[in-house]
PDB file of N, CA and C in Angstrom:
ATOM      1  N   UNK A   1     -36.152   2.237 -35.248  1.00  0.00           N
ATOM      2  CA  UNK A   1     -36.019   2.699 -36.609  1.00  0.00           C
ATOM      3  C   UNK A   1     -37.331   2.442 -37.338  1.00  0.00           C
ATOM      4  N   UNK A   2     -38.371   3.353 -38.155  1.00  0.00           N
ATOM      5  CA  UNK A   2     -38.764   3.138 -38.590  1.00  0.00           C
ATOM      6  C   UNK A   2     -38.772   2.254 -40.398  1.00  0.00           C
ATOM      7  N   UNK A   3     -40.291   2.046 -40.745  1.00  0.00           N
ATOM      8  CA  UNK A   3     -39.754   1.653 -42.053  1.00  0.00           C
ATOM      9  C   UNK A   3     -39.600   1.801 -42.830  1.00  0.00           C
ATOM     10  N   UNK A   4     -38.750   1.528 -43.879  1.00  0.00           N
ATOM     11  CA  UNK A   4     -38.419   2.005 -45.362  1.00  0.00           C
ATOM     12  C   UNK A   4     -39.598   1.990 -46.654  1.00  0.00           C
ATOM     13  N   UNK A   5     -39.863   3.092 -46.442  1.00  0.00           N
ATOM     14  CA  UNK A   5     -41.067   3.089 -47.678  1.00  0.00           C
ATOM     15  C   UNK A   5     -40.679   3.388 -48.901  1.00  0.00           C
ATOM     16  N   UNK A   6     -41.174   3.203 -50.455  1.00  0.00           N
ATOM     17  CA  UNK A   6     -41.293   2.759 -51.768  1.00  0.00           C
ATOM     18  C   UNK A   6     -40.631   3.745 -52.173  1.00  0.00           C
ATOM     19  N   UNK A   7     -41.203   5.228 -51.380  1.00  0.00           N
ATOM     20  CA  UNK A   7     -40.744   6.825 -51.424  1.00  0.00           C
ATOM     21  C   UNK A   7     -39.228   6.724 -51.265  1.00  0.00           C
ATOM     22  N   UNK A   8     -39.085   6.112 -49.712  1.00  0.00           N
ATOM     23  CA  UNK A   8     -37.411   6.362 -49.460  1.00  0.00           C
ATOM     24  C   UNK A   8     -36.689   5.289 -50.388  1.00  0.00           C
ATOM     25  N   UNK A   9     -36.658   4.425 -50.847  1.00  0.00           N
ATOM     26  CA  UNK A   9     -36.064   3.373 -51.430  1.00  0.00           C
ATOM     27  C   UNK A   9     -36.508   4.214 -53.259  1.00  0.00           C
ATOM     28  N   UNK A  10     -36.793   4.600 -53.793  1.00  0.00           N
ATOM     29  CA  UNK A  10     -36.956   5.771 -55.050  1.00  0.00           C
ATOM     30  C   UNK A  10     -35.948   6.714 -54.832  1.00  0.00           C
ATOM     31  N   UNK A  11     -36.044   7.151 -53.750  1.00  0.00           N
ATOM     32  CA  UNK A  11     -34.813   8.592 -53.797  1.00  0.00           C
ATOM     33  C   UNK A  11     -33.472   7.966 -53.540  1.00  0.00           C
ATOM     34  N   UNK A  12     -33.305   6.843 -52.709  1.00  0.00           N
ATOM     35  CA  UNK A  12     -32.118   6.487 -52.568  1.00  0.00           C
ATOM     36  C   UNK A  12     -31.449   5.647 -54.222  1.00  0.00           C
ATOM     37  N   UNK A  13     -32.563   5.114 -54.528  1.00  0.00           N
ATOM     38  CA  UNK A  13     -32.155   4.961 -56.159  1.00  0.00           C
ATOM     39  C   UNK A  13     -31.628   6.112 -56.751  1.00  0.00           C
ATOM     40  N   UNK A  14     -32.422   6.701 -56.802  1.00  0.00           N
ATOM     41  CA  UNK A  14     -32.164   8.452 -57.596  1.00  0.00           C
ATOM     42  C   UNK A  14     -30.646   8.892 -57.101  1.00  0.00           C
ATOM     43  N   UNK A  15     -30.082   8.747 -56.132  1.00  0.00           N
ATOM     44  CA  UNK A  15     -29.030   9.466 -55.513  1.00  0.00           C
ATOM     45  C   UNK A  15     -27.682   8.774 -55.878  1.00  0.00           C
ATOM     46  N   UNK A  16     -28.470   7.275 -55.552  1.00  0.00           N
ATOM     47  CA  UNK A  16     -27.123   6.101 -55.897  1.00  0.00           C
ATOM     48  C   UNK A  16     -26.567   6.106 -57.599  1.00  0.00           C
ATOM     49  N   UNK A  17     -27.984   6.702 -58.316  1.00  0.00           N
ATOM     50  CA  UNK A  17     -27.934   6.442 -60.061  1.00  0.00           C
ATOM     51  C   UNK A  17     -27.113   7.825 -60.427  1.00  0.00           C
ATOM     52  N   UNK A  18     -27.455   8.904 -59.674  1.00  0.00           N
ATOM     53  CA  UNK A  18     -26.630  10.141 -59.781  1.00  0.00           C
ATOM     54  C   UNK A  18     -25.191  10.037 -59.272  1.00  0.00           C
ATOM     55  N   UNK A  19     -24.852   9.100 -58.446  1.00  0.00           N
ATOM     56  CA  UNK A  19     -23.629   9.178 -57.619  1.00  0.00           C
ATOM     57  C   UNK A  19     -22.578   8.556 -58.605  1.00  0.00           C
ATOM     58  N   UNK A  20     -23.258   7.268 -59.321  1.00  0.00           N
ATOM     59  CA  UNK A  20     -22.669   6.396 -60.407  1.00  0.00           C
ATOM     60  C   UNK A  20     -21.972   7.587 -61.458  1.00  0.00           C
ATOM     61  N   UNK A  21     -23.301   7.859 -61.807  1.00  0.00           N
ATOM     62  CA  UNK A  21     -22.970   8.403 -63.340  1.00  0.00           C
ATOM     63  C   UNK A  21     -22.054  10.076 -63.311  1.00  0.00           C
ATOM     64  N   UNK A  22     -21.595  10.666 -62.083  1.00  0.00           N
ATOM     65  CA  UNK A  22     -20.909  11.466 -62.195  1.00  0.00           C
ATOM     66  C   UNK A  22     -19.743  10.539 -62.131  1.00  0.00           C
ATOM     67  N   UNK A  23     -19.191   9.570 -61.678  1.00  0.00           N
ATOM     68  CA  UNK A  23     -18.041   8.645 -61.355  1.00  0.00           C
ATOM     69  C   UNK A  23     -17.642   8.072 -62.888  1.00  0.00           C
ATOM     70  N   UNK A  24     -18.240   8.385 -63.496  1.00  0.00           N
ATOM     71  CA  UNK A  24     -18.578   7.229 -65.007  1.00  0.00           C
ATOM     72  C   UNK A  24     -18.154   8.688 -66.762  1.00  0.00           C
ATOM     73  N   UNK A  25     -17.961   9.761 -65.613  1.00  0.00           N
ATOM     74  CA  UNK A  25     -17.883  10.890 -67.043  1.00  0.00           C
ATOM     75  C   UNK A  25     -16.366  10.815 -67.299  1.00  0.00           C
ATOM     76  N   UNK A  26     -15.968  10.580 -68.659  1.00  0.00           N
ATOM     77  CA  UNK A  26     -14.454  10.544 -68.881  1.00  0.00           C
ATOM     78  C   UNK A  26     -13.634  12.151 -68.197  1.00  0.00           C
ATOM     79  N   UNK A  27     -12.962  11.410 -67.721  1.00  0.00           N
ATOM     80  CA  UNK A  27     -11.647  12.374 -67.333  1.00  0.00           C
ATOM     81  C   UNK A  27     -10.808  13.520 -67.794  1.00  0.00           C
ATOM     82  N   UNK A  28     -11.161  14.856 -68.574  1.00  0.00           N
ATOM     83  CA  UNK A  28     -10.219  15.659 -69.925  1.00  0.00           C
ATOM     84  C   UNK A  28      -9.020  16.552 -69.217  1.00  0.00           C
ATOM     85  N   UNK A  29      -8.986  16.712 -67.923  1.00  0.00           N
ATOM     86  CA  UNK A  29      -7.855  17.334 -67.261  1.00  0.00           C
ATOM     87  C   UNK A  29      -7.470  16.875 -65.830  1.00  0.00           C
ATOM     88  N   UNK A  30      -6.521  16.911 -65.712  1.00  0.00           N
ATOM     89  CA  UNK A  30      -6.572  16.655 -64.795  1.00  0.00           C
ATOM     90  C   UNK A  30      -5.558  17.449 -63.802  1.00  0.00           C
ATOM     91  N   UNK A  31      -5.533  18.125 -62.539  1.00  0.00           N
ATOM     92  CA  UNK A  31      -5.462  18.871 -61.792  1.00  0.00           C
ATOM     93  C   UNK A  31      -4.313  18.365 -60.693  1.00  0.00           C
ATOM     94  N   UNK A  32      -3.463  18.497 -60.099  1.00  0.00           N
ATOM     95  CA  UNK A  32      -2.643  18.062 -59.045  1.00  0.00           C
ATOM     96  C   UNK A  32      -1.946  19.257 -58.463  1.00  0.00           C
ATOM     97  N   UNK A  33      -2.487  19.392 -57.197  1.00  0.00           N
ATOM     98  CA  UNK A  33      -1.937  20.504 -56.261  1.00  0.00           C
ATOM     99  C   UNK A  33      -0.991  19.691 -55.197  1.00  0.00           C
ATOM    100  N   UNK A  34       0.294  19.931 -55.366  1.00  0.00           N
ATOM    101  CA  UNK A  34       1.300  19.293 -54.457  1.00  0.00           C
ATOM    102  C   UNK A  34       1.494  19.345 -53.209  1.00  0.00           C
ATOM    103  N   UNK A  35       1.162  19.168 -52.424  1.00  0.00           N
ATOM    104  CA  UNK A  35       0.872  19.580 -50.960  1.00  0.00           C
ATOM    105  C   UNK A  35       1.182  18.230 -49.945  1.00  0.00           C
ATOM    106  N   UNK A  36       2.675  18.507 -50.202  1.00  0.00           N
ATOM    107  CA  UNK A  36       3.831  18.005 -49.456  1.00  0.00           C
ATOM    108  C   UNK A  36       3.888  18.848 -47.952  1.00  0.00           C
ATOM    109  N   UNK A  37       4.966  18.724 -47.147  1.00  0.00           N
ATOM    110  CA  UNK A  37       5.418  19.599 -45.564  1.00  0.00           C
ATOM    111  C   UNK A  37       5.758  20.380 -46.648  1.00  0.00           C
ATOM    112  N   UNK A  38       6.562  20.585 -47.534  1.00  0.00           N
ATOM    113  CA  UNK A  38       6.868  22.075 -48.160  1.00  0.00           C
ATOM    114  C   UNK A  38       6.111  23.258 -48.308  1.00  0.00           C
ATOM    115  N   UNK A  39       4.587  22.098 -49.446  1.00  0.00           N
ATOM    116  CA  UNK A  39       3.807  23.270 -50.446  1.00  0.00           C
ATOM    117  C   UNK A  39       3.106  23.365 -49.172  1.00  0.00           C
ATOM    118  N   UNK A  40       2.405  22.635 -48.025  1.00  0.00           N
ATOM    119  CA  UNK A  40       1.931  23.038 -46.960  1.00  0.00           C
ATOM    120  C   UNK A  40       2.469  24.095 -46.156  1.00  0.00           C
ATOM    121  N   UNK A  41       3.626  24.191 -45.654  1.00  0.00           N
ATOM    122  CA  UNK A  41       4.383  25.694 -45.443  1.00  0.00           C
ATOM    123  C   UNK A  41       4.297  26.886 -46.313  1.00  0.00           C
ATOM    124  N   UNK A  42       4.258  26.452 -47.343  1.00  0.00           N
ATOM    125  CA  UNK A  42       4.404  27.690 -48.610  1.00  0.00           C
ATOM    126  C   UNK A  42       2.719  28.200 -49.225  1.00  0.00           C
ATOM    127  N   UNK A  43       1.529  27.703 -48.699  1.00  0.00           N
ATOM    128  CA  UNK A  43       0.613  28.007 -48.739  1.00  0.00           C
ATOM    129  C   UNK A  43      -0.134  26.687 -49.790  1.00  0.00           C
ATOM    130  N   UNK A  44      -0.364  25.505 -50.067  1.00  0.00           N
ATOM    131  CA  UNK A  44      -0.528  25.030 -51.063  1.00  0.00           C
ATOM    132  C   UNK A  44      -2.729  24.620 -50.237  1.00  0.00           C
ATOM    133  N   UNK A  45      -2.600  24.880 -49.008  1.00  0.00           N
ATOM    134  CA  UNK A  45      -4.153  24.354 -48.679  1.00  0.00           C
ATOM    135  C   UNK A  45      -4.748  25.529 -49.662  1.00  0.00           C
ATOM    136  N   UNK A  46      -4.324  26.965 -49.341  1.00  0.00           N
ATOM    137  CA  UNK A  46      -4.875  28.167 -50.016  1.00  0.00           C
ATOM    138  C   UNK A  46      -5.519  27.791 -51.400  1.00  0.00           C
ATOM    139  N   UNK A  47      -4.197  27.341 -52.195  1.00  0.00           N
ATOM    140  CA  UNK A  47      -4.329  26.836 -53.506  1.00  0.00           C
ATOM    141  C   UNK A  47      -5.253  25.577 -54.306  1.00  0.00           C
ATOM    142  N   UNK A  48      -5.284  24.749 -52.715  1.00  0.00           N
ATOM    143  CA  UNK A  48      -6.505  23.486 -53.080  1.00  0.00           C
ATOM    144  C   UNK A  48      -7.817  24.319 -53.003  1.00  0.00           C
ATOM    145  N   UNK A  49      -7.812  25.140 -51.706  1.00  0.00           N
ATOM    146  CA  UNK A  49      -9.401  25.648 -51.846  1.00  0.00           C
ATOM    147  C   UNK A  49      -9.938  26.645 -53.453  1.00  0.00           C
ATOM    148  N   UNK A  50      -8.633  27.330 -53.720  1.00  0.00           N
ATOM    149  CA  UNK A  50      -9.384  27.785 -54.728  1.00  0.00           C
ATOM    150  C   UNK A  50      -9.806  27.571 -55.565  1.00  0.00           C
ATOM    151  N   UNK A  51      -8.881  26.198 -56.249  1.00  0.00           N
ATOM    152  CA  UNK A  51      -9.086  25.098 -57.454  1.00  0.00           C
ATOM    153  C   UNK A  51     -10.766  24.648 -56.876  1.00  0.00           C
ATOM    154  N   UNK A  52     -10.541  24.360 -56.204  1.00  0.00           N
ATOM    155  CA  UNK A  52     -12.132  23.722 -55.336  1.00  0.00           C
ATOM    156  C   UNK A  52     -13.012  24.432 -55.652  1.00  0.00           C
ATOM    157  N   UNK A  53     -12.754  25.922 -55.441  1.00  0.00           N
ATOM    158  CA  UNK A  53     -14.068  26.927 -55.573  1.00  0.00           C
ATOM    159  C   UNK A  53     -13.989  26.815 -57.160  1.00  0.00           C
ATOM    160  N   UNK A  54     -13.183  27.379 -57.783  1.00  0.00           N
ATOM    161  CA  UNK A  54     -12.866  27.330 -59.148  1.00  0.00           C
ATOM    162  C   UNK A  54     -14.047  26.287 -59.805  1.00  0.00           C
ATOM    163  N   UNK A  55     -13.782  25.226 -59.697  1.00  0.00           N
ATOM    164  CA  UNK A  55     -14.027  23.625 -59.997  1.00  0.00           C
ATOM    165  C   UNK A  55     -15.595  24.009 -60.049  1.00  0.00           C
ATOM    166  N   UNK A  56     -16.131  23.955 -58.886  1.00  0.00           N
ATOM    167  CA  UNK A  56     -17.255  23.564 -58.264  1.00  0.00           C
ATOM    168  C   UNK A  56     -18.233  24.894 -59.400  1.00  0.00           C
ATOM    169  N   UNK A  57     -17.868  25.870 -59.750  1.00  0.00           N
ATOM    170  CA  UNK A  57     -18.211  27.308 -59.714  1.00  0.00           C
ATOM    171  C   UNK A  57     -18.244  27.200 -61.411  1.00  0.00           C
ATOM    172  N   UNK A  58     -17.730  26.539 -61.592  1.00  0.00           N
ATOM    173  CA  UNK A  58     -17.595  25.798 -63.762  1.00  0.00           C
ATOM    174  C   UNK A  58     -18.768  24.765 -64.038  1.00  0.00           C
ATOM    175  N   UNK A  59     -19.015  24.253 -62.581  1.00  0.00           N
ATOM    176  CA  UNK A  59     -19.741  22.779 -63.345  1.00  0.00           C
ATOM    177  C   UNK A  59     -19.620  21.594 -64.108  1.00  0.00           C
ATOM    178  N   UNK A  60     -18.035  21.872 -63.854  1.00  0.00           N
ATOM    179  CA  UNK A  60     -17.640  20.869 -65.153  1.00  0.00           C
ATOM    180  C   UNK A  60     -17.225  19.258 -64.115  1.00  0.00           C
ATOM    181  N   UNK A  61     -17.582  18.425 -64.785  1.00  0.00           N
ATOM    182  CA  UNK A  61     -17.481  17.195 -63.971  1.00  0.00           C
ATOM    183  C   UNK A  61     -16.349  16.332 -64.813  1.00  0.00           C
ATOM    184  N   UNK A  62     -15.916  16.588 -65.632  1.00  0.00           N
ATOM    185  CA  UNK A  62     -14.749  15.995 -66.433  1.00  0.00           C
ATOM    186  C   UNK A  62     -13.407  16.329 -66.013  1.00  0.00           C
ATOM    187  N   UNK A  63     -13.241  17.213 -65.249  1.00  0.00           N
ATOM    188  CA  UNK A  63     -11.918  17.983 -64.565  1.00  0.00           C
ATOM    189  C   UNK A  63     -11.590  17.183 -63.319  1.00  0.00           C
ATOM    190  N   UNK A  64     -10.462  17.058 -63.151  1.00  0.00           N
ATOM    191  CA  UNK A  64     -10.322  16.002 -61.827  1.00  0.00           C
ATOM    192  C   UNK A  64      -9.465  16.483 -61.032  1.00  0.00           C
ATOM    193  N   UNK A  65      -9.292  16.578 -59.688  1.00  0.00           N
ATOM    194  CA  UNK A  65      -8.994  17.651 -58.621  1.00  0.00           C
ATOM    195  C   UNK A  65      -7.934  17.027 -58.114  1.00  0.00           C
ATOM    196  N   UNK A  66      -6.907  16.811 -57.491  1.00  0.00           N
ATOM    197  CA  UNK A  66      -5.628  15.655 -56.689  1.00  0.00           C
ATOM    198  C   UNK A  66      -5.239  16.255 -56.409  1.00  0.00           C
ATOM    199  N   UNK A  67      -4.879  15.801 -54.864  1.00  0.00           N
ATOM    200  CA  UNK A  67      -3.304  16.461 -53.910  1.00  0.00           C
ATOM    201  C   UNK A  67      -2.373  15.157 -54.019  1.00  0.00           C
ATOM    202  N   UNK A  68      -1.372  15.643 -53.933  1.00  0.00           N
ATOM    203  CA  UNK A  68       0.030  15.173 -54.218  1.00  0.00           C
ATOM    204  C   UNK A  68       1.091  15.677 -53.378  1.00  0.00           C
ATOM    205  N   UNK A  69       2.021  14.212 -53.110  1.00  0.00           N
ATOM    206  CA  UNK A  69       3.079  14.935 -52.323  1.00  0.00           C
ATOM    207  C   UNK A  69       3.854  15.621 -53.629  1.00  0.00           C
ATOM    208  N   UNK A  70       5.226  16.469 -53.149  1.00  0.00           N
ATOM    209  CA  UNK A  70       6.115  16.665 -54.121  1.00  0.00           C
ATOM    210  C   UNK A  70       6.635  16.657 -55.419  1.00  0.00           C
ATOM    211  N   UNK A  71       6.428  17.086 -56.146  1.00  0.00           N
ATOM    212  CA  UNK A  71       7.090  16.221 -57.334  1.00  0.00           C
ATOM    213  C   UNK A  71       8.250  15.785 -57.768  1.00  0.00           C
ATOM    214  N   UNK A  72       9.066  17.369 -56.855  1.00  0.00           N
ATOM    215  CA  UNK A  72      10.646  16.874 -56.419  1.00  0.00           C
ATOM    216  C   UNK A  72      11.015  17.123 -55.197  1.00  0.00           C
ATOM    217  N   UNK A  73      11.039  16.192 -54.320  1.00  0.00           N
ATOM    218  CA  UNK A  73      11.218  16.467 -53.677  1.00  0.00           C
ATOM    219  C   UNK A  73      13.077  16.987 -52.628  1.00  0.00           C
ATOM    220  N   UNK A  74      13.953  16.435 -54.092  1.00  0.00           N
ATOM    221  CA  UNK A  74      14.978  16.872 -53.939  1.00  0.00           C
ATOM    222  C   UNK A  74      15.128  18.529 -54.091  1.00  0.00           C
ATOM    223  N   UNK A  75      14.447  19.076 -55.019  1.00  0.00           N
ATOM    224  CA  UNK A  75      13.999  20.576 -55.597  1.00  0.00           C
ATOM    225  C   UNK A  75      12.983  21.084 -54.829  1.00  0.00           C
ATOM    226  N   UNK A  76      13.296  21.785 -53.071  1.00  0.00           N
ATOM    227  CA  UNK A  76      11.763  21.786 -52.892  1.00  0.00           C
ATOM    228  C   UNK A  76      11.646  23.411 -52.837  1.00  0.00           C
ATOM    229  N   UNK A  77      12.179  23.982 -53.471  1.00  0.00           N
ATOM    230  CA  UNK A  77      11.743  25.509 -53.727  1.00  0.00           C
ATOM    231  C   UNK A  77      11.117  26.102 -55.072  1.00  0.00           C
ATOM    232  N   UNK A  78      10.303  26.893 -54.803  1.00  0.00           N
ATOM    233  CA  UNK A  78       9.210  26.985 -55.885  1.00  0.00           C
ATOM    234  C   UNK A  78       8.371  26.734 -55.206  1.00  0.00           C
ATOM    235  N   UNK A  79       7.742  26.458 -54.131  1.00  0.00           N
ATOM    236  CA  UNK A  79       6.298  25.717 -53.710  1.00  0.00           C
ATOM    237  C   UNK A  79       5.493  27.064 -53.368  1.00  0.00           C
ATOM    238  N   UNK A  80       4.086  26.873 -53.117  1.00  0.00           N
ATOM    239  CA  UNK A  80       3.417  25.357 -53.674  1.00  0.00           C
ATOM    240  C   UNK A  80       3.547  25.206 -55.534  1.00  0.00           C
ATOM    241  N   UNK A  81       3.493  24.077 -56.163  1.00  0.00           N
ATOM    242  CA  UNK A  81       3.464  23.718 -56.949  1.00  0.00           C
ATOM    243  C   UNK A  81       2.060  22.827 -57.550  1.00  0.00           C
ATOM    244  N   UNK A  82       1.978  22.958 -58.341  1.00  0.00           N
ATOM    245  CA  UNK A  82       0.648  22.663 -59.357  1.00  0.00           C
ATOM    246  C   UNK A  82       0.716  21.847 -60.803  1.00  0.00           C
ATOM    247  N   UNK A  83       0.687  20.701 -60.826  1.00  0.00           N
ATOM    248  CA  UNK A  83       0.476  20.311 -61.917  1.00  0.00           C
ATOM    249  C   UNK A  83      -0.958  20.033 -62.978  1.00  0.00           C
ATOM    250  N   UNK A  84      -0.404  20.478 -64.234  1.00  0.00           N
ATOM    251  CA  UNK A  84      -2.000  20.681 -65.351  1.00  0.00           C
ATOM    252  C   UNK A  84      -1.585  19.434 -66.336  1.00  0.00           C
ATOM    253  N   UNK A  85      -2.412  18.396 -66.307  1.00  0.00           N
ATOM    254  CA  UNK A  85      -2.440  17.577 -67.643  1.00  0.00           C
ATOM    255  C   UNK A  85      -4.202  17.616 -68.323  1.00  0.00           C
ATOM    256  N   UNK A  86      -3.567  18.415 -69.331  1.00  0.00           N
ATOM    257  CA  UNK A  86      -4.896  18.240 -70.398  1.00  0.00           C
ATOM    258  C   UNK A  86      -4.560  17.097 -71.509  1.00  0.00           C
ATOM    259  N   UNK A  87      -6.347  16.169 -71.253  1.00  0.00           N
ATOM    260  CA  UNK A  87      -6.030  15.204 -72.778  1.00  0.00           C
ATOM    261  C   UNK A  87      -4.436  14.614 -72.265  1.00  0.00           C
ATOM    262  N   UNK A  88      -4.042  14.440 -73.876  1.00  0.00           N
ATOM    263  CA  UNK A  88      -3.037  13.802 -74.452  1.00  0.00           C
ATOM    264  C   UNK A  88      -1.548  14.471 -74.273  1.00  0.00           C
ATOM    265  N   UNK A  89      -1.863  15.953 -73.850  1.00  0.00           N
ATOM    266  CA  UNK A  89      -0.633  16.639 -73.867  1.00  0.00           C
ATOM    267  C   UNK A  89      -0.014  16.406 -72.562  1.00  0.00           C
ATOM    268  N   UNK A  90       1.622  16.932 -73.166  1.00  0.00           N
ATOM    269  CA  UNK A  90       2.352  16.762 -71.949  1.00  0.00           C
ATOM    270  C   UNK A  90       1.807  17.513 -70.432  1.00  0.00           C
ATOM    271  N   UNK A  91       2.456  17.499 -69.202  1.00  0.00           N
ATOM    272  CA  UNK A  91       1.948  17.981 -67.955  1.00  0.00           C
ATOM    273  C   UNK A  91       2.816  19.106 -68.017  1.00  0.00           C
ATOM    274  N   UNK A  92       1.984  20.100 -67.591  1.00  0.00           N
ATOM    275  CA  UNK A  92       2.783  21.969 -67.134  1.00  0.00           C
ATOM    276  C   UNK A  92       3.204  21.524 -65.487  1.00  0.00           C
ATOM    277  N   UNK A  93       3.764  21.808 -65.166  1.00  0.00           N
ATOM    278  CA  UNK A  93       4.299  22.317 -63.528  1.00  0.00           C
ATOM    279  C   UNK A  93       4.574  23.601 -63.762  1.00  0.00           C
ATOM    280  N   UNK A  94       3.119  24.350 -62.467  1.00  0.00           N
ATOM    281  CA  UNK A  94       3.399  25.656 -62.447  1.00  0.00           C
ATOM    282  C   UNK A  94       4.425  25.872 -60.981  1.00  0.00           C
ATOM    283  N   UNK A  95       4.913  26.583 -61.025  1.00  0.00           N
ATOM    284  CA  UNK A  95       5.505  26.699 -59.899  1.00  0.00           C
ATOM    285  C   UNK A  95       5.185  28.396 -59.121  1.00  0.00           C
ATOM    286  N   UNK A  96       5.407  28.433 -57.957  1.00  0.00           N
ATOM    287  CA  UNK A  96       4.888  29.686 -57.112  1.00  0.00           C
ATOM    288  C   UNK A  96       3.589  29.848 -56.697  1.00  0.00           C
ATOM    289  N   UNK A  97       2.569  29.317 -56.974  1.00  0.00           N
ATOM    290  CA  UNK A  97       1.359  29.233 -57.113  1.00  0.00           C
ATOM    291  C   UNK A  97       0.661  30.453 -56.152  1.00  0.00           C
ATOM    292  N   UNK A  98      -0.050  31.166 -56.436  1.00  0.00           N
ATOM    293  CA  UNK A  98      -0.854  32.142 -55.269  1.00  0.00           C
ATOM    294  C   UNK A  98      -2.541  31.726 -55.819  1.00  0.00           C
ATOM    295  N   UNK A  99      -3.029  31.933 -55.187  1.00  0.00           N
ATOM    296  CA  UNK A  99      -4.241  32.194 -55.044  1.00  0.00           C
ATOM    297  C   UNK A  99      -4.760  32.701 -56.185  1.00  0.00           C
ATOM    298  N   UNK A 100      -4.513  33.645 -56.536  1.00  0.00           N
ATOM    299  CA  UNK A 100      -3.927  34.746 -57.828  1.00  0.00           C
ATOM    300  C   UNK A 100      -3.617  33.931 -59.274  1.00  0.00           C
ATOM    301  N   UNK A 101      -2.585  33.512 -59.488  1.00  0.00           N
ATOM    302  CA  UNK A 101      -2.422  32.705 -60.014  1.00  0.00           C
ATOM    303  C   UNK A 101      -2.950  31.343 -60.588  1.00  0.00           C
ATOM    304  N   UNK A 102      -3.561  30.523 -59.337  1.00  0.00           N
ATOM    305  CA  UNK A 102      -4.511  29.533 -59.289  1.00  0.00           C
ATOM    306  C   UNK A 102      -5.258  30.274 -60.215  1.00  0.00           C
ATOM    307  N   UNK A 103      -6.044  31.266 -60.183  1.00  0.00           N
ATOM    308  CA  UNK A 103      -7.236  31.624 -60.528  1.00  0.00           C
ATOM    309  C   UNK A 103      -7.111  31.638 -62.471  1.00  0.00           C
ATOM    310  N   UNK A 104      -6.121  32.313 -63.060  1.00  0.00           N
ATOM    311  CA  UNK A 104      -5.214  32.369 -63.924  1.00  0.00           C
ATOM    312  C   UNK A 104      -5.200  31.122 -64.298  1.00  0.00           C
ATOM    313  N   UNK A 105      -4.562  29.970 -63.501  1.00  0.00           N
ATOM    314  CA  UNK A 105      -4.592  28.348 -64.576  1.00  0.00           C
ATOM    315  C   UNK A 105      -5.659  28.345 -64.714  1.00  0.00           C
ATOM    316  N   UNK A 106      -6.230  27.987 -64.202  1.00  0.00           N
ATOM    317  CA  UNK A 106      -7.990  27.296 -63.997  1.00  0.00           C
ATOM    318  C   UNK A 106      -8.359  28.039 -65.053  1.00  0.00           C
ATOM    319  N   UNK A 107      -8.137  29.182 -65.219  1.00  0.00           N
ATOM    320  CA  UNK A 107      -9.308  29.724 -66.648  1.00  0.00           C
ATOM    321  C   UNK A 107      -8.529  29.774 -67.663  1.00  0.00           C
ATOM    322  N   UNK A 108      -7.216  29.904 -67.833  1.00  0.00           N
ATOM    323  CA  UNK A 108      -6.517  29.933 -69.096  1.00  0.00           C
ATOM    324  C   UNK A 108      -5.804  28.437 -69.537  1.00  0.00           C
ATOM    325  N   UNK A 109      -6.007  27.383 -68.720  1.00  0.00           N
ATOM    326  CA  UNK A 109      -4.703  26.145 -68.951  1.00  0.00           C
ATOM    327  C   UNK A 109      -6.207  25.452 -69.045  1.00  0.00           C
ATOM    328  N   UNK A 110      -6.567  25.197 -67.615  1.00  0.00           N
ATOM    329  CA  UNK A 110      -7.516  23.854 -67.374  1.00  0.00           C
ATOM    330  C   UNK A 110      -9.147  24.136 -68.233  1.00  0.00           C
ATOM    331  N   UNK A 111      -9.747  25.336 -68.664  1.00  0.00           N
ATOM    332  CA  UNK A 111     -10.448  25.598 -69.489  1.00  0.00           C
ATOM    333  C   UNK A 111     -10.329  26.086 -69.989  1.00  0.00           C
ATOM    334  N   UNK A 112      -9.540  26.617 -70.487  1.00  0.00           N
ATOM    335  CA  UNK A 112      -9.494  27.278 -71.927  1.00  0.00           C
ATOM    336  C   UNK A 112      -8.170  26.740 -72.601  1.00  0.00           C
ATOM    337  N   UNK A 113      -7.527  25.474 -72.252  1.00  0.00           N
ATOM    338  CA  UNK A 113      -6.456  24.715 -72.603  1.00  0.00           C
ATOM    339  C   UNK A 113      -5.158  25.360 -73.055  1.00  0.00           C
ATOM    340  N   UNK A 114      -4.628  26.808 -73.055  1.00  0.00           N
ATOM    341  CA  UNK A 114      -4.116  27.247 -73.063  1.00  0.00           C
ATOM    342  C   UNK A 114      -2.842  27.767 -71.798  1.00  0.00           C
ATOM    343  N   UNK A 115      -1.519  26.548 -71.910  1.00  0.00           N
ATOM    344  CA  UNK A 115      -0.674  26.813 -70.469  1.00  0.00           C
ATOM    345  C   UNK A 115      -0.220  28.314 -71.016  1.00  0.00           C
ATOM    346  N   UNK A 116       0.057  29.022 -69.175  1.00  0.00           N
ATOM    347  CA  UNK A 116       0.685  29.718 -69.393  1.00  0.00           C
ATOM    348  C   UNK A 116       2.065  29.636 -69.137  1.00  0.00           C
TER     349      UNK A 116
END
């Protein structure tokens, strides 16, 4: 192994100080795609990737992404299922979720704070 020069020990600062301070931005929504054996049968990976693309494609680092089992798991039709908590307000459970749809929260609930 060679040695660690002033250069590499600077960027690894730089990366570690960037890694912090995205970890450190308050929290304003927060995101939960249910992906139980149900919403996994019923398509719910579909629904994580798009939130993902969604997410990534905003820039916004205050939005927070979660998989979750069930929410009922006595109730397991409707899947996949999606929960939206913005702020202070109560949580939406969308239910049916498509791809389609996903696309629909993400711009009308989770940024533009408006459930549908």
């Amino acid at each position: 192994m060679g040695k660690v020069t002033v250069d590499d020990l600077k960027r690894i600062k730089e990366k570690t100080a960037a890694e912090i301070a995205l970890r450190q931005v308050p929290e304003t929504v927060r995101v939960t795609v249910h992906i139980g054996d149900c919403g996994m049968a019923a398509g719910a990976r579909d629904i994580m990737q798009t939130f993902m693309k969604a997410l990534e494609e905003s820039g916004r680092r205050d939005i927070r992404l979660l998989a979750a089992d069930c929410p009922d798991p006595e109730n397991c039709g409707n899947e996949p299922k999606v929960t939206v908590q913005a702020g202070d307000t109560d949580p939406v459970i969308y239910d049916n979720v498509t791809p389609e749809k996903a696309e629909k929260i993400f711009s009308a609930h989770v940024i533009g704070g408006t459930a549908l």
